[in-house]
Protein backbone atom coordinates (compact mmCIF):
# COMPACT_ATOMS: atom_id res chain seq x y z
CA UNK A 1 0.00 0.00 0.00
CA UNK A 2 1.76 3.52 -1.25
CA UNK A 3 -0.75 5.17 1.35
CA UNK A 4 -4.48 6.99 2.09
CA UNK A 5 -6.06 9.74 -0.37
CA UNK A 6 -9.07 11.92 -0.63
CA UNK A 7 -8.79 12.55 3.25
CA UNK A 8 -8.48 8.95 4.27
CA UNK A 9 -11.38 7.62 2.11
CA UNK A 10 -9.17 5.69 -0.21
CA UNK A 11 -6.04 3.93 -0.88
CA UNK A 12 -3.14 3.43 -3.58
CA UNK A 13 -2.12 -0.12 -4.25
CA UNK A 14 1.06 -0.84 -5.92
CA UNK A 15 3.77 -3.57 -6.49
CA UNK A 16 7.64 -2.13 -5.86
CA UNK A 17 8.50 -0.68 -8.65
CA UNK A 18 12.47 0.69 -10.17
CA UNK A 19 11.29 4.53 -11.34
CA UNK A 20 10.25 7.24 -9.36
CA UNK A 21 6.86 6.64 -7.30
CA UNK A 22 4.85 9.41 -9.24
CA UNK A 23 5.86 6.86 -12.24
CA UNK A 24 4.49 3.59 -10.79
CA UNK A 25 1.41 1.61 -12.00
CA UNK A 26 -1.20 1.61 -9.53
CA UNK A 27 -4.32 0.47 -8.43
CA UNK A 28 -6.61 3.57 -6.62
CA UNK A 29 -9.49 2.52 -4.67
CA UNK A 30 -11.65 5.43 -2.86
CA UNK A 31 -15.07 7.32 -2.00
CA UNK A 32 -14.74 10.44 -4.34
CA UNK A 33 -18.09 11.60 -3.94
CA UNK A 34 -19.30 11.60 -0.68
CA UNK A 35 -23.05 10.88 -0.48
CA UNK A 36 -24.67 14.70 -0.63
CA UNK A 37 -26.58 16.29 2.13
CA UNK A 38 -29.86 16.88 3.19
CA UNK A 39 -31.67 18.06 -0.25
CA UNK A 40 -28.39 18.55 -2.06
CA UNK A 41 -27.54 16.59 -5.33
CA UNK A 42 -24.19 15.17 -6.29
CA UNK A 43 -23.03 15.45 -9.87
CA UNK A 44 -23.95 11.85 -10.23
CA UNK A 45 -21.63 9.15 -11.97
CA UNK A 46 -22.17 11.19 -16.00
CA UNK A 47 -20.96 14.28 -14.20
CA UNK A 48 -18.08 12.73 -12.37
CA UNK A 49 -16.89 11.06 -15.54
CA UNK A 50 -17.00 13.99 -17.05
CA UNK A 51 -15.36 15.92 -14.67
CA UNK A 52 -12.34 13.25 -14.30
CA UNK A 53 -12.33 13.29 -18.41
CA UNK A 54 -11.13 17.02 -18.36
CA UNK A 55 -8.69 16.79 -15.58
CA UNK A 56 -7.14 14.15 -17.47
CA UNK A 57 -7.18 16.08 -20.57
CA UNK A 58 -5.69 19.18 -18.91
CA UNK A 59 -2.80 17.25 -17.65
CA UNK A 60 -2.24 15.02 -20.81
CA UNK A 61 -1.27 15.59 -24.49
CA UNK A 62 -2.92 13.07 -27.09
CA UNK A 63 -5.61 12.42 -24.82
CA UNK A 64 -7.68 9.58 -26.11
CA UNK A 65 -10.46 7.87 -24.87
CA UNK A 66 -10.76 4.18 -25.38
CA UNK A 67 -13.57 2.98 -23.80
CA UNK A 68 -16.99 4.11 -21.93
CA UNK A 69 -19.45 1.88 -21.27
CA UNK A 70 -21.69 1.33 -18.37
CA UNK A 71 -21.82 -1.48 -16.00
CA UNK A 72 -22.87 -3.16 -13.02
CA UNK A 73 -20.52 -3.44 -9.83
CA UNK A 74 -22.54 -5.09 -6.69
CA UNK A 75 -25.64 -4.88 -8.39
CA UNK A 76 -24.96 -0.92 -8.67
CA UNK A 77 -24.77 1.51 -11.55
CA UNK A 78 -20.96 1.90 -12.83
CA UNK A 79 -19.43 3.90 -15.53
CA UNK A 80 -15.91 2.78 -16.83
CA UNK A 81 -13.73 5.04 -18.70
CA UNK A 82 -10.32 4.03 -20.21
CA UNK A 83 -8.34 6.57 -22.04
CA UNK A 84 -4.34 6.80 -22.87
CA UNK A 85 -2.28 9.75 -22.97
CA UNK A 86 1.05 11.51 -22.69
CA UNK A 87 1.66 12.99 -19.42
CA UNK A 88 2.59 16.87 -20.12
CA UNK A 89 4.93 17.45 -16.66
CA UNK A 90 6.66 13.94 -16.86
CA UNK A 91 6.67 12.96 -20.51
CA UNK A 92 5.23 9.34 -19.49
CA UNK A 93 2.54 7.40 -21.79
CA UNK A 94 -0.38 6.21 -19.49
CA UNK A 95 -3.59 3.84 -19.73
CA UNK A 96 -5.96 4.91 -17.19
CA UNK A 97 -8.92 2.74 -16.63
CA UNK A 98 -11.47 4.20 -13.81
CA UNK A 99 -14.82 2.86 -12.81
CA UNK A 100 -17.39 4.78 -10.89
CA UNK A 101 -19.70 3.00 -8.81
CA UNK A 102 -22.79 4.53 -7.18
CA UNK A 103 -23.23 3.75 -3.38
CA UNK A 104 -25.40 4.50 -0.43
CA UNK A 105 -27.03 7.34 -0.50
CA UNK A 106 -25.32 8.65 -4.43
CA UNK A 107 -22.26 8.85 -2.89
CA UNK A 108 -19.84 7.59 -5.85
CA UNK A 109 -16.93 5.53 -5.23
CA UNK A 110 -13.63 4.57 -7.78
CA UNK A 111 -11.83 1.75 -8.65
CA UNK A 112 -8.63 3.03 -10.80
CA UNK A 113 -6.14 1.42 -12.69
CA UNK A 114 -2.78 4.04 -13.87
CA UNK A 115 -0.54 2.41 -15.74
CA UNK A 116 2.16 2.33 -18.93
CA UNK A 117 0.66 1.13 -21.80
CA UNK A 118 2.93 -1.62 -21.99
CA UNK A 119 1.67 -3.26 -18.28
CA UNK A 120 -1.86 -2.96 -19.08
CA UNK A 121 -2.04 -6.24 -20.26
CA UNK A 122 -0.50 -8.14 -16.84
CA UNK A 123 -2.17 -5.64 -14.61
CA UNK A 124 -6.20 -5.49 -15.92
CA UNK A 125 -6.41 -8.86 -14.63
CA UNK A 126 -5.52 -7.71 -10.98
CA UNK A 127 -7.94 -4.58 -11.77
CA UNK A 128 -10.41 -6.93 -13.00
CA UNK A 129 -10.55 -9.13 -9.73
CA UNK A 130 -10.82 -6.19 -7.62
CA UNK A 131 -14.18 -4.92 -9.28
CA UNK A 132 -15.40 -8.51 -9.12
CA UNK A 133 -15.01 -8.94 -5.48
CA UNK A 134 -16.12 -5.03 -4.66
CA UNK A 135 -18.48 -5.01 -2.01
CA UNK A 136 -20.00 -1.98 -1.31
CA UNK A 137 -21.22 -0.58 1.92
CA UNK A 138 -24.84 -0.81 2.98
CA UNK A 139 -27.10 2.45 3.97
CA UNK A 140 -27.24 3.02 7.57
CA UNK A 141 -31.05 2.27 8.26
CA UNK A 142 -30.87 3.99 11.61
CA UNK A 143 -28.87 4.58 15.26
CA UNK A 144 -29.27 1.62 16.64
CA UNK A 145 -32.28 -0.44 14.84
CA UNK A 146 -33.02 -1.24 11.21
CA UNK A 147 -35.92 -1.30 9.68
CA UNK A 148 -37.62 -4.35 10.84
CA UNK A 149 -36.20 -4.03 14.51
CA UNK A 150 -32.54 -6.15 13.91
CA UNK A 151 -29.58 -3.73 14.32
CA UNK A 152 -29.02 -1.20 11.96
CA UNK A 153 -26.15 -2.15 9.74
CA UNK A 154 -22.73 -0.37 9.47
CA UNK A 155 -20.96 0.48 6.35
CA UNK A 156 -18.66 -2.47 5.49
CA UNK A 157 -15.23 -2.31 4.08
CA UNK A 158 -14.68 -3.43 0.33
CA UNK A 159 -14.17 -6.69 0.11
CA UNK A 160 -10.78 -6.09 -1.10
CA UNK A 161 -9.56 -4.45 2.08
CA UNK A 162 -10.87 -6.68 4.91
C-alpha cells in the first residue's frame, strides 16, 4: 500500500517498482463523492466522468479515450472510462482505466487502474478481480435499529480491504 487519499477515504495499491513513485502503475481505490446532504444533489456518476475526463485532458497531451461503457458493480450503476495519454509534466505514456460505482445514499466511489501502456495487459487482470469482489457498503437504516427491529447495519469495508 503507497498510502491513504481523498482525506483517508481511499487507498493506492502498488507492487515495488524501479522509477520514481509518481511513475508507478497503480491500483486507486476510494469514496470520491461523498453521499450529498440533506436536499443537495451530487453530480452523479455522467458528471463525475465527465469531470475526471477534463482533468485528465488538462494534464495530458494526445488524450484519447478508449472505452466508456456502463456497467454493473454489486448490483450498482458503474461507468468505466479508459483513455491513454502523454503525461505533459513527466513525458510518461499512461492507460488509465477508472470505474465509478454509485453507493449508499449517491455517494460515488472509484476503482482506478494508472498504468504504462505496456503493463496494461498483466495488470487489468488484478484490476479486473478487484471490481469482481467489490463489495460496497450498505445504507445506515438507523442509530441503533433497522428497519424491521434487527440492528441497523454499518458500512462495510470493500471486500478487497478486509
Amino acid at each position: 500500500m503507497l498510502g491513504e487519499i481523498f482525506a483517508g477515504n481511499g487507498v493506492v495499491v502498488a507492487p515495488q517498482q524501479k522509477e520514481d513513485r509518481a511513475l508507478w502503475d497503480a491500483i486507486t481505490v476510494a469514496l470520491v463523492v461523498p453521499p450529498p446532504e440533506g436536499d443537495e444533489e451530487g453530480p452523479g456518476l455522467n458528471g463525475i466522468v465527465e469531470q475526471s475526463s477534463t482533468a485528465m485532458r488538462e494534464a495530458g497531451q494526445n488524450f484519447v479515450t478508449l472505452q466508456r461503457q456502463e456497467r454493473t458493480i454489486d448490483h450498482k450503476p458503474a461507468q468505466l472510462l479508459k483513455v491513454q495519454y502523454k503525461e505533459k509534466t513527466s513525458g510518461r505514456d499512461w492507460i488509465e482505466e477508472l470505474v465509478f460505482i454509485e453507493g449508499p445514499g449517491n455517494g460515488i466511489y472509484s476503482v482506478a487502474l494508472k498504468c504504462a501502456p505496456q503493463n496494461a495487459t498483466k495488470l487489468e487482470p488484478a484490476f479486473a478481480e478487484v471490481l469482481r469482489s467489490w463489495t460496497l457498503p450498505e445504507a445506515e437504516l438507523g442509530e441503533d435499529e433497522g428497519a424491521a427491529g434487527t440492528p441497523a447495519k454499518t458500512p462495510a469495508a470493500p471486500a478487497h480491504n478486509r
